[in-house]
C-alpha atoms as a PDB file:
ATOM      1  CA  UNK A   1     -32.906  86.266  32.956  1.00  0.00           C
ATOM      2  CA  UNK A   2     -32.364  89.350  31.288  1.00  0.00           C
ATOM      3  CA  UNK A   3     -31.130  89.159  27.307  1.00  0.00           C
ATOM      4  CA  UNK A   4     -28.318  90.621  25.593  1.00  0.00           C
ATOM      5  CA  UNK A   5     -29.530  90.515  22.586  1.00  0.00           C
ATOM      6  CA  UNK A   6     -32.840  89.019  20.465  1.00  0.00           C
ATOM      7  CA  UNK A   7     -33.454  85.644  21.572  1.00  0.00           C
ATOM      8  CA  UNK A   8     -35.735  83.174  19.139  1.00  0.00           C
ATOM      9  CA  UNK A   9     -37.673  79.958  20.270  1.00  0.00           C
ATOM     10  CA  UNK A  10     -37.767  77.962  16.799  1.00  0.00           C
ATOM     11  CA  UNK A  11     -40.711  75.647  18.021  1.00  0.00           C
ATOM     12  CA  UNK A  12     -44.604  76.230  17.863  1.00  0.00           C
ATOM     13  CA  UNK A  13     -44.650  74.322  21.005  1.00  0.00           C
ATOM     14  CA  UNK A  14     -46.872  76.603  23.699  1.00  0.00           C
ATOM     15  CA  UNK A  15     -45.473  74.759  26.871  1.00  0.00           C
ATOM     16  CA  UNK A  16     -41.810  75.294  25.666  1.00  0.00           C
ATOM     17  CA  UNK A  17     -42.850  78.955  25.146  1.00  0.00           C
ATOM     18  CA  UNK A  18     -44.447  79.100  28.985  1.00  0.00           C
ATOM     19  CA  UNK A  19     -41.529  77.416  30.057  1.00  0.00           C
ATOM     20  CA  UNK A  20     -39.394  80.486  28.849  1.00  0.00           C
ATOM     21  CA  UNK A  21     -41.427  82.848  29.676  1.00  0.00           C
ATOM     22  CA  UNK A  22     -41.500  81.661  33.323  1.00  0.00           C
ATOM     23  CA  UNK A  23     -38.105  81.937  33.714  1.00  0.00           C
ATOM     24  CA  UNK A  24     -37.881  85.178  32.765  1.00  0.00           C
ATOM     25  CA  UNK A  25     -36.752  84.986  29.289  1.00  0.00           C
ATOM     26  CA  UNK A  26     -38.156  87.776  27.042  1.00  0.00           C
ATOM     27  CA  UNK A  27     -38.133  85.995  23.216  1.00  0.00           C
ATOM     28  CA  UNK A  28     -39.775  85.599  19.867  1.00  0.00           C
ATOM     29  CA  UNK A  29     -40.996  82.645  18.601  1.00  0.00           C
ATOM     30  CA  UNK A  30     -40.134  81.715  14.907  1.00  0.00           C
ATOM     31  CA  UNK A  31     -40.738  78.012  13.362  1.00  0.00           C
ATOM     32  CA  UNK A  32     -39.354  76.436  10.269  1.00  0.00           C
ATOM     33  CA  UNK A  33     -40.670  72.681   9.107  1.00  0.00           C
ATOM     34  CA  UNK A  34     -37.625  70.539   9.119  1.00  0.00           C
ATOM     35  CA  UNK A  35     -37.839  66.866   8.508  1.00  0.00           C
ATOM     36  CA  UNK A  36     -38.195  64.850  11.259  1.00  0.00           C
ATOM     37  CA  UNK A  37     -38.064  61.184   9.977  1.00  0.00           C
ATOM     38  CA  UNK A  38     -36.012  58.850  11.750  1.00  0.00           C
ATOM     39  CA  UNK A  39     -33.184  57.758   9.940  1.00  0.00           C
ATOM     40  CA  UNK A  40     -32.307  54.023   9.772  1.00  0.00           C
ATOM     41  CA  UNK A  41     -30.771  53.014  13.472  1.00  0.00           C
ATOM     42  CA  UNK A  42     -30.092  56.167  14.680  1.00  0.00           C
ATOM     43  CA  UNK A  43     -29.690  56.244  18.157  1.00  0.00           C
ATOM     44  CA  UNK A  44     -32.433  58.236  20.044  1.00  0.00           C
ATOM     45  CA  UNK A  45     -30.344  60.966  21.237  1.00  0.00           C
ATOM     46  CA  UNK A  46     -28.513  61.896  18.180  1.00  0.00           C
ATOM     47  CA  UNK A  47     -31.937  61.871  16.639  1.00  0.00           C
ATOM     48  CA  UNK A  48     -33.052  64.883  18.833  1.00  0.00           C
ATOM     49  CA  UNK A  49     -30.061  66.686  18.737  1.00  0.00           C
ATOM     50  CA  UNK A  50     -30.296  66.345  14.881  1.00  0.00           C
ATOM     51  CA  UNK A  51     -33.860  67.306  14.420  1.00  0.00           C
ATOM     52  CA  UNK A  52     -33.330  70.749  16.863  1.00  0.00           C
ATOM     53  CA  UNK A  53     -30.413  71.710  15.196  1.00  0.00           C
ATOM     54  CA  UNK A  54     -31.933  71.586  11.794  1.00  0.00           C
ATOM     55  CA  UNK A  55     -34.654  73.593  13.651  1.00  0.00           C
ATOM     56  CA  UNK A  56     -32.398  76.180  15.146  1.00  0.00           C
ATOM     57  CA  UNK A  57     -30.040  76.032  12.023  1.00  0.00           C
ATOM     58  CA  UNK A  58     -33.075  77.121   9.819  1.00  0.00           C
ATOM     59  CA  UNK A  59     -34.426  79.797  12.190  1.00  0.00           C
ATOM     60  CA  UNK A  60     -30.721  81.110  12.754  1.00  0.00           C
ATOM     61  CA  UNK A  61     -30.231  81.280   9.089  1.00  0.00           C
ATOM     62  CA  UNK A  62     -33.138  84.165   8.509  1.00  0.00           C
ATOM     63  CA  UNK A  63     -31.552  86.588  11.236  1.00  0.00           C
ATOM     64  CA  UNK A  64     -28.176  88.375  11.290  1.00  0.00           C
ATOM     65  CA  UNK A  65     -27.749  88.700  15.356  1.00  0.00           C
ATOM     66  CA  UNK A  66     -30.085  86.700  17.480  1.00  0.00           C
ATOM     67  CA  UNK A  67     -29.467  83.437  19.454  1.00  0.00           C
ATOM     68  CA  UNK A  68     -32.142  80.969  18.286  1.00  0.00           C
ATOM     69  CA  UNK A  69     -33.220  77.556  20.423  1.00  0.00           C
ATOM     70  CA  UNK A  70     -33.753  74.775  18.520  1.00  0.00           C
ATOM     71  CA  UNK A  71     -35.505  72.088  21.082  1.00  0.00           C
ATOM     72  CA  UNK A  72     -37.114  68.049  20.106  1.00  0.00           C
ATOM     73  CA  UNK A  73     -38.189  65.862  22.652  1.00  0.00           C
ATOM     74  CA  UNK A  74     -39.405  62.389  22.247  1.00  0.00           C
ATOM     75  CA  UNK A  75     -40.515  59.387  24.188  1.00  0.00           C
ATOM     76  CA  UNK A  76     -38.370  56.145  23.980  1.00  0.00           C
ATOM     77  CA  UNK A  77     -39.720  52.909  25.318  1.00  0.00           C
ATOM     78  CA  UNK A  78     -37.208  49.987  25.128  1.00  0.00           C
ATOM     79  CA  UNK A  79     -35.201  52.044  22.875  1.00  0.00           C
ATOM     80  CA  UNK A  80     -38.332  53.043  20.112  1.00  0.00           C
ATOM     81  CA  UNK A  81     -39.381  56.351  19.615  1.00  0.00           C
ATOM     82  CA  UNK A  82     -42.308  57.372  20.598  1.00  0.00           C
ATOM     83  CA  UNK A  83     -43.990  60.647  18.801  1.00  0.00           C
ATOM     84  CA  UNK A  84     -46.761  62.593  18.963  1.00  0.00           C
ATOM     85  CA  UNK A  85     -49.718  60.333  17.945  1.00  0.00           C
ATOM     86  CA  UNK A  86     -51.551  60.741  14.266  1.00  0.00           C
ATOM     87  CA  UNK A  87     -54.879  59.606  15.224  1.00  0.00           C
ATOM     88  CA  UNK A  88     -56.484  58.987  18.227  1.00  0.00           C
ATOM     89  CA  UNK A  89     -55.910  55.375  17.591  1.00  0.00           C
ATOM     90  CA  UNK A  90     -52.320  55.563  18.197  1.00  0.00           C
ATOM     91  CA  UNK A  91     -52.628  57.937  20.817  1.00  0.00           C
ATOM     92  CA  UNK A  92     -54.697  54.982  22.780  1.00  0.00           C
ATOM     93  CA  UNK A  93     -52.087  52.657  21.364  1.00  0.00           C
ATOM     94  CA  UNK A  94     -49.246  54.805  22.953  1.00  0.00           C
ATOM     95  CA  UNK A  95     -50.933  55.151  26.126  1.00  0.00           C
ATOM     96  CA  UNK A  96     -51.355  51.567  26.671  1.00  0.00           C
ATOM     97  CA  UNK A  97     -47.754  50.653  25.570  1.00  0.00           C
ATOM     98  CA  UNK A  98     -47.141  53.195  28.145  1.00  0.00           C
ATOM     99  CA  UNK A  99     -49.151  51.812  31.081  1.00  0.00           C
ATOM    100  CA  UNK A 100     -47.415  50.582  34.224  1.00  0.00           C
ATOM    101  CA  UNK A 101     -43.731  51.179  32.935  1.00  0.00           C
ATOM    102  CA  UNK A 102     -40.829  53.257  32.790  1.00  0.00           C
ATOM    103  CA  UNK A 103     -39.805  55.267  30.110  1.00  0.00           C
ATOM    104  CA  UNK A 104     -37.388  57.461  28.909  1.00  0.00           C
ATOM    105  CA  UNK A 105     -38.051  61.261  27.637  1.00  0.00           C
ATOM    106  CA  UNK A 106     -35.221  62.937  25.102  1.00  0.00           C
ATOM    107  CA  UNK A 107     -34.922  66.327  24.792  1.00  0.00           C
ATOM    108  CA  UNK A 108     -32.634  67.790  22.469  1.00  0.00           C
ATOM    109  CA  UNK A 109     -31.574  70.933  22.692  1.00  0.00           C
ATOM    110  CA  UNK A 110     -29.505  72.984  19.953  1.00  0.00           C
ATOM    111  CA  UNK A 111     -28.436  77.494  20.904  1.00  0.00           C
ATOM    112  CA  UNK A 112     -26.661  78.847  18.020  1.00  0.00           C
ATOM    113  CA  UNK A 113     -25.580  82.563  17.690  1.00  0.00           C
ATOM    114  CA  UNK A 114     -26.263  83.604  14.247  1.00  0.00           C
ATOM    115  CA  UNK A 115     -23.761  86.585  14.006  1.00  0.00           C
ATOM    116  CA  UNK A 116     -21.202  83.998  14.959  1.00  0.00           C
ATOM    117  CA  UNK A 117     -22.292  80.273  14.129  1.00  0.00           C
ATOM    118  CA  UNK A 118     -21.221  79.071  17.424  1.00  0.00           C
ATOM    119  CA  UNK A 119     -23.953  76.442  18.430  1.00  0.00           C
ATOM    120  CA  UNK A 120     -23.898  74.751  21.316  1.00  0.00           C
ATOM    121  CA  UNK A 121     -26.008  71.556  21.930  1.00  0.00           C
ATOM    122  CA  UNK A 122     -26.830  69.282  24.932  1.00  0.00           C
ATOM    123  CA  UNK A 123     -29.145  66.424  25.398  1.00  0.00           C
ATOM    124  CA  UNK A 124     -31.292  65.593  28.790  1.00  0.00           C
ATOM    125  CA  UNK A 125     -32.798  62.695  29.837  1.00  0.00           C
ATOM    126  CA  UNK A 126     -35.606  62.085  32.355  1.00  0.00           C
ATOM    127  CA  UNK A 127     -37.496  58.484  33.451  1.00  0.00           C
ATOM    128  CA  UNK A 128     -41.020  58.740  33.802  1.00  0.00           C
ATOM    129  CA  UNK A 129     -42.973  55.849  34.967  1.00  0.00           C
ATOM    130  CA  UNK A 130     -46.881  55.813  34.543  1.00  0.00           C
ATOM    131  CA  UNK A 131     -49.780  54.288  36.517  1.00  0.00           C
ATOM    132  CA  UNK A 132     -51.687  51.170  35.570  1.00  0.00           C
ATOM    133  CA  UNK A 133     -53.925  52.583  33.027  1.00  0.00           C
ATOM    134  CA  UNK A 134     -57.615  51.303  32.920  1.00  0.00           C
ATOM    135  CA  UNK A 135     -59.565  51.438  29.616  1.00  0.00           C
ATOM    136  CA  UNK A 136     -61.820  53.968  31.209  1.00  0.00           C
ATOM    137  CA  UNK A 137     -58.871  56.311  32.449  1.00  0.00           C
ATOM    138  CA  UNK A 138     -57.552  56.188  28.427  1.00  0.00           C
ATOM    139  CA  UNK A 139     -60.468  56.813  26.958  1.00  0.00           C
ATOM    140  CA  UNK A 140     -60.822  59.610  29.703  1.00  0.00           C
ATOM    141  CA  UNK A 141     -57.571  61.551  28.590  1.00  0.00           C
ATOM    142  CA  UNK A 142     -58.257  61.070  24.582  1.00  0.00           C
ATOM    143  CA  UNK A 143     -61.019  63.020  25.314  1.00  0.00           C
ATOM    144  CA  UNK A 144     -59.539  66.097  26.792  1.00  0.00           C
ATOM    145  CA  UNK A 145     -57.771  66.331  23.484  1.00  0.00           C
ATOM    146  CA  UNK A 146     -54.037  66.681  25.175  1.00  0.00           C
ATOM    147  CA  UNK A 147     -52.785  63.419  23.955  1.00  0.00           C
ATOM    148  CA  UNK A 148     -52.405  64.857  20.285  1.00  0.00           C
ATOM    149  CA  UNK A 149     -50.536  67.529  20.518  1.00  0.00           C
ATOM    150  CA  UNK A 150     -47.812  66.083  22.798  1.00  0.00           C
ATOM    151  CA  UNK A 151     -44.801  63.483  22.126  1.00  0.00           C
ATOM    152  CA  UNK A 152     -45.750  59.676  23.921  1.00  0.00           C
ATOM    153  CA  UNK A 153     -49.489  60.779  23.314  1.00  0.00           C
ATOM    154  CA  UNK A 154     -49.127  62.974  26.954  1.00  0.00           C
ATOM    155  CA  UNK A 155     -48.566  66.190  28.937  1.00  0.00           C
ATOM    156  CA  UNK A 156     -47.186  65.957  32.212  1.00  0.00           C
ATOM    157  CA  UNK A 157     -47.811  69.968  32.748  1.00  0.00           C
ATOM    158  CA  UNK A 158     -51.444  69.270  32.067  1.00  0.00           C
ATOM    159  CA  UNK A 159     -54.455  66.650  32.722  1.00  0.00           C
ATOM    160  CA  UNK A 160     -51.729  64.029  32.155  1.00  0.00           C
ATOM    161  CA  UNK A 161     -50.092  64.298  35.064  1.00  0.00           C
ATOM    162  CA  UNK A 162     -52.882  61.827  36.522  1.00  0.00           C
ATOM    163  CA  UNK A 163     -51.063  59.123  34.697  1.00  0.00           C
ATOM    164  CA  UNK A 164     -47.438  59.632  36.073  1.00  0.00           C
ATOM    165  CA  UNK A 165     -46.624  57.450  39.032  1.00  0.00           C
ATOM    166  CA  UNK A 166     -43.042  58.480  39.483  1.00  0.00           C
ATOM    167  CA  UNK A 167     -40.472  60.998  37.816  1.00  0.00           C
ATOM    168  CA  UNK A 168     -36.883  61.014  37.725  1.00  0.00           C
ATOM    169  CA  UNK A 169     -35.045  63.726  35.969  1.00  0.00           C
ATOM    170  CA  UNK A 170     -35.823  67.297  35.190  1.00  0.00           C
ATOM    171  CA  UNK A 171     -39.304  67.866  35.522  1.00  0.00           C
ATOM    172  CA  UNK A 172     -39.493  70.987  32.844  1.00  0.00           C
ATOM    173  CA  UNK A 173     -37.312  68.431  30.261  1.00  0.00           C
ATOM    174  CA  UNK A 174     -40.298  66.159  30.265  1.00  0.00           C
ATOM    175  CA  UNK A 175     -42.751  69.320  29.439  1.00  0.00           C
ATOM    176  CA  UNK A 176     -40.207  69.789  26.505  1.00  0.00           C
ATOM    177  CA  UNK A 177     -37.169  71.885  27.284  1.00  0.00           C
ATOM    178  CA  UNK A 178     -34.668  71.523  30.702  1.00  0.00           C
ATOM    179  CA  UNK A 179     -34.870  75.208  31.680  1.00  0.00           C
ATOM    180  CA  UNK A 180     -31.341  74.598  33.571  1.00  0.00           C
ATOM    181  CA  UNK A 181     -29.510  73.388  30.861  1.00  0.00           C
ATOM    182  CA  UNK A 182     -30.862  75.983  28.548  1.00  0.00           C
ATOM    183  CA  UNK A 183     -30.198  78.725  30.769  1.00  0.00           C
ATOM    184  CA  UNK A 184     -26.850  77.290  31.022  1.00  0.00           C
ATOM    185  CA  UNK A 185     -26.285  77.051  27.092  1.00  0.00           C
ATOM    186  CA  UNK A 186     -27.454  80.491  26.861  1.00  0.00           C
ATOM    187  CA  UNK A 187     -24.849  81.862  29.620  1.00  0.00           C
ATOM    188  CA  UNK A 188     -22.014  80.170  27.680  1.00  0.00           C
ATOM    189  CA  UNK A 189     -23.045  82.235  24.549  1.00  0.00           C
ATOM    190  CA  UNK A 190     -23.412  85.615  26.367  1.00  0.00           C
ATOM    191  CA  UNK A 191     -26.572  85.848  25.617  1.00  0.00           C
ATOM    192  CA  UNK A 192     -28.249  86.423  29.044  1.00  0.00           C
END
Protein backbone atom coordinates (compact mmCIF):
# COMPACT_ATOMS: atom_id res chain seq x y z
CA UNK A 1 0.00 0.00 0.00
CA UNK A 2 1.43 3.06 -1.07
CA UNK A 3 0.62 6.45 1.23
CA UNK A 4 -0.73 9.67 0.37
CA UNK A 5 0.44 11.33 2.90
CA UNK A 6 2.47 10.72 6.53
CA UNK A 7 0.98 7.89 8.19
CA UNK A 8 1.64 7.44 12.26
CA UNK A 9 1.32 4.11 14.31
CA UNK A 10 0.54 5.61 17.94
CA UNK A 11 1.55 2.25 19.73
CA UNK A 12 5.08 1.01 20.94
CA UNK A 13 3.80 -2.33 20.09
CA UNK A 14 6.71 -4.10 17.67
CA UNK A 15 4.27 -6.81 16.21
CA UNK A 16 1.66 -4.07 15.28
CA UNK A 17 4.62 -2.24 13.67
CA UNK A 18 5.72 -5.69 11.63
CA UNK A 19 2.29 -6.11 10.89
CA UNK A 20 2.37 -2.71 8.91
CA UNK A 21 5.31 -2.97 7.62
CA UNK A 22 4.42 -6.32 5.97
CA UNK A 23 1.76 -5.02 4.25
CA UNK A 24 3.48 -2.55 2.72
CA UNK A 25 2.72 0.42 4.73
CA UNK A 26 5.62 2.93 4.97
CA UNK A 27 4.89 4.85 8.65
CA UNK A 28 6.27 6.43 11.76
CA UNK A 29 5.70 5.32 14.96
CA UNK A 30 4.75 7.94 17.69
CA UNK A 31 3.27 6.92 21.33
CA UNK A 32 1.48 8.99 23.87
CA UNK A 33 0.52 7.34 27.56
CA UNK A 34 -3.19 7.53 27.77
CA UNK A 35 -5.05 5.99 30.61
CA UNK A 36 -6.11 2.75 30.21
CA UNK A 37 -8.19 1.86 33.36
CA UNK A 38 -11.33 0.22 32.90
CA UNK A 39 -14.13 2.20 33.73
CA UNK A 40 -16.96 0.77 35.91
CA UNK A 41 -19.07 -1.84 33.51
CA UNK A 42 -17.94 -0.82 30.42
CA UNK A 43 -18.49 -3.19 27.90
CA UNK A 44 -15.26 -4.73 26.41
CA UNK A 45 -15.52 -3.31 23.07
CA UNK A 46 -16.26 0.22 23.81
CA UNK A 47 -13.35 -0.11 26.16
CA UNK A 48 -10.90 -0.65 23.19
CA UNK A 49 -12.32 1.63 20.96
CA UNK A 50 -12.02 4.21 23.83
CA UNK A 51 -8.52 3.53 24.88
CA UNK A 52 -7.19 3.73 20.84
CA UNK A 53 -8.91 6.70 20.23
CA UNK A 54 -7.47 8.51 23.15
CA UNK A 55 -4.25 7.01 21.66
CA UNK A 56 -4.75 8.21 18.15
CA UNK A 57 -6.53 11.45 19.43
CA UNK A 58 -3.25 12.35 21.35
CA UNK A 59 -0.81 11.40 18.56
CA UNK A 60 -3.15 13.25 15.94
CA UNK A 61 -3.17 16.26 18.09
CA UNK A 62 0.89 16.94 17.73
CA UNK A 63 0.75 16.85 13.75
CA UNK A 64 -1.01 19.18 11.29
CA UNK A 65 -1.49 16.51 8.21
CA UNK A 66 -0.87 12.91 8.96
CA UNK A 67 -3.38 10.02 9.51
CA UNK A 68 -2.49 8.46 12.88
CA UNK A 69 -3.70 4.65 14.06
CA UNK A 70 -4.69 4.40 17.31
CA UNK A 71 -4.98 0.36 18.00
CA UNK A 72 -5.87 -1.69 21.85
CA UNK A 73 -6.42 -5.17 21.96
CA UNK A 74 -7.36 -7.19 24.92
CA UNK A 75 -8.30 -10.65 25.98
CA UNK A 76 -11.88 -11.26 27.38
CA UNK A 77 -12.71 -14.50 29.08
CA UNK A 78 -16.41 -14.80 30.13
CA UNK A 79 -16.72 -11.21 29.55
CA UNK A 80 -13.37 -9.98 31.93
CA UNK A 81 -10.59 -8.35 30.54
CA UNK A 82 -7.69 -9.80 30.34
CA UNK A 83 -4.32 -7.49 30.08
CA UNK A 84 -0.95 -7.79 29.78
CA UNK A 85 0.27 -9.46 33.03
CA UNK A 86 2.29 -7.31 35.91
CA UNK A 87 4.31 -10.03 37.27
CA UNK A 88 5.04 -13.26 36.27
CA UNK A 89 2.57 -14.41 38.80
CA UNK A 90 -0.31 -13.23 36.91
CA UNK A 91 1.08 -14.08 33.76
CA UNK A 92 0.95 -17.94 35.13
CA UNK A 93 -2.39 -16.98 36.57
CA UNK A 94 -3.63 -15.84 33.06
CA UNK A 95 -2.30 -18.73 31.36
CA UNK A 96 -4.02 -21.17 33.46
CA UNK A 97 -7.41 -19.29 33.41
CA UNK A 98 -6.67 -19.62 29.83
CA UNK A 99 -6.03 -23.37 29.53
CA UNK A 100 -8.40 -25.60 27.56
CA UNK A 101 -10.98 -22.76 26.64
CA UNK A 102 -12.18 -20.34 24.30
CA UNK A 103 -11.67 -16.87 24.41
CA UNK A 104 -12.32 -13.82 22.88
CA UNK A 105 -9.53 -11.19 21.54
CA UNK A 106 -10.70 -7.23 21.08
CA UNK A 107 -9.00 -5.12 19.00
CA UNK A 108 -9.87 -1.67 18.74
CA UNK A 109 -8.98 0.25 16.17
CA UNK A 110 -9.31 4.22 15.89
CA UNK A 111 -7.70 6.31 11.96
CA UNK A 112 -8.17 9.90 12.34
CA UNK A 113 -6.93 12.53 9.76
CA UNK A 114 -5.51 15.33 11.65
CA UNK A 115 -5.86 18.12 8.95
CA UNK A 116 -9.50 17.17 9.00
CA UNK A 117 -10.65 15.39 12.36
CA UNK A 118 -12.46 12.79 10.53
CA UNK A 119 -11.79 9.51 12.58
CA UNK A 120 -13.01 6.52 11.72
CA UNK A 121 -13.14 3.51 14.16
CA UNK A 122 -13.98 -0.24 13.93
CA UNK A 123 -13.74 -3.06 16.34
CA UNK A 124 -12.71 -6.92 15.43
CA UNK A 125 -13.19 -9.84 17.16
CA UNK A 126 -11.43 -13.22 16.94
CA UNK A 127 -12.00 -16.70 19.24
CA UNK A 128 -8.99 -18.33 20.18
CA UNK A 129 -9.12 -21.53 22.00
CA UNK A 130 -5.90 -22.90 23.79
CA UNK A 131 -4.54 -26.39 24.55
CA UNK A 132 -4.66 -28.12 27.91
CA UNK A 133 -1.83 -26.45 29.55
CA UNK A 134 0.48 -28.61 31.84
CA UNK A 135 2.41 -26.93 34.70
CA UNK A 136 5.57 -27.76 32.87
CA UNK A 137 4.38 -26.21 29.42
CA UNK A 138 3.54 -22.73 31.68
CA UNK A 139 6.40 -22.56 33.36
CA UNK A 140 8.07 -23.30 29.88
CA UNK A 141 6.58 -20.08 28.14
CA UNK A 142 7.18 -17.65 31.38
CA UNK A 143 10.50 -18.36 30.69
CA UNK A 144 10.91 -17.24 27.17
CA UNK A 145 9.85 -13.91 28.55
CA UNK A 146 6.85 -13.38 25.78
CA UNK A 147 4.07 -13.63 28.21
CA UNK A 148 4.86 -10.01 29.59
CA UNK A 149 4.82 -8.00 27.01
CA UNK A 150 1.59 -9.27 25.38
CA UNK A 151 -2.30 -8.83 26.35
CA UNK A 152 -3.82 -12.54 27.96
CA UNK A 153 -0.08 -13.12 29.08
CA UNK A 154 0.59 -14.53 25.11
CA UNK A 155 1.79 -14.09 21.51
CA UNK A 156 0.28 -16.05 18.95
CA UNK A 157 3.02 -14.64 16.26
CA UNK A 158 5.66 -16.05 18.54
CA UNK A 159 6.59 -19.18 20.93
CA UNK A 160 2.92 -18.95 21.95
CA UNK A 161 1.50 -20.27 19.22
CA UNK A 162 2.28 -23.82 20.89
CA UNK A 163 -0.60 -23.09 23.15
CA UNK A 164 -3.40 -22.30 20.53
CA UNK A 165 -5.53 -25.27 19.65
CA UNK A 166 -7.92 -23.55 17.33
CA UNK A 167 -8.47 -19.91 15.85
CA UNK A 168 -11.40 -18.30 14.53
CA UNK A 169 -11.24 -14.81 13.27
CA UNK A 170 -8.52 -12.72 11.79
CA UNK A 171 -5.37 -14.15 12.53
CA UNK A 172 -3.24 -10.63 12.38
CA UNK A 173 -6.28 -9.11 14.91
CA UNK A 174 -5.11 -11.56 17.50
CA UNK A 175 -1.24 -10.36 16.96
CA UNK A 176 -2.84 -6.86 17.64
CA UNK A 177 -4.21 -5.05 14.63
CA UNK A 178 -6.73 -6.71 11.63
CA UNK A 179 -4.55 -5.61 8.69
CA UNK A 180 -7.94 -5.83 6.48
CA UNK A 181 -9.92 -3.66 8.37
CA UNK A 182 -7.16 -1.18 8.76
CA UNK A 183 -6.32 -1.12 5.27
CA UNK A 184 -9.90 -0.62 4.75
CA UNK A 185 -10.20 2.41 7.30
CA UNK A 186 -7.27 3.86 5.70
CA UNK A 187 -8.85 3.64 1.99
CA UNK A 188 -11.98 5.41 3.29
CA UNK A 189 -9.72 8.36 4.44
CA UNK A 190 -7.65 8.60 1.20
CA UNK A 191 -4.87 7.93 2.75
CA UNK A 192 -3.43 4.97 0.74
Amino acid sequence: MKKKRKIILASRSPARRHILLEAGLDIDVAYADVDEAVLPREPVARYVVRVADAKAKKVASKYKNAVVIGVDTVISLDGRIIGKPKDKNEARRFLRLLSGRWHKVYTGTVVTDSSTEKTLRSVVVSRVKFARLSGEMINWYIGTGEPMRAAGAYSIQGKGMALVESLNGCLTNVIGVSITVLAGLLKRLNAV
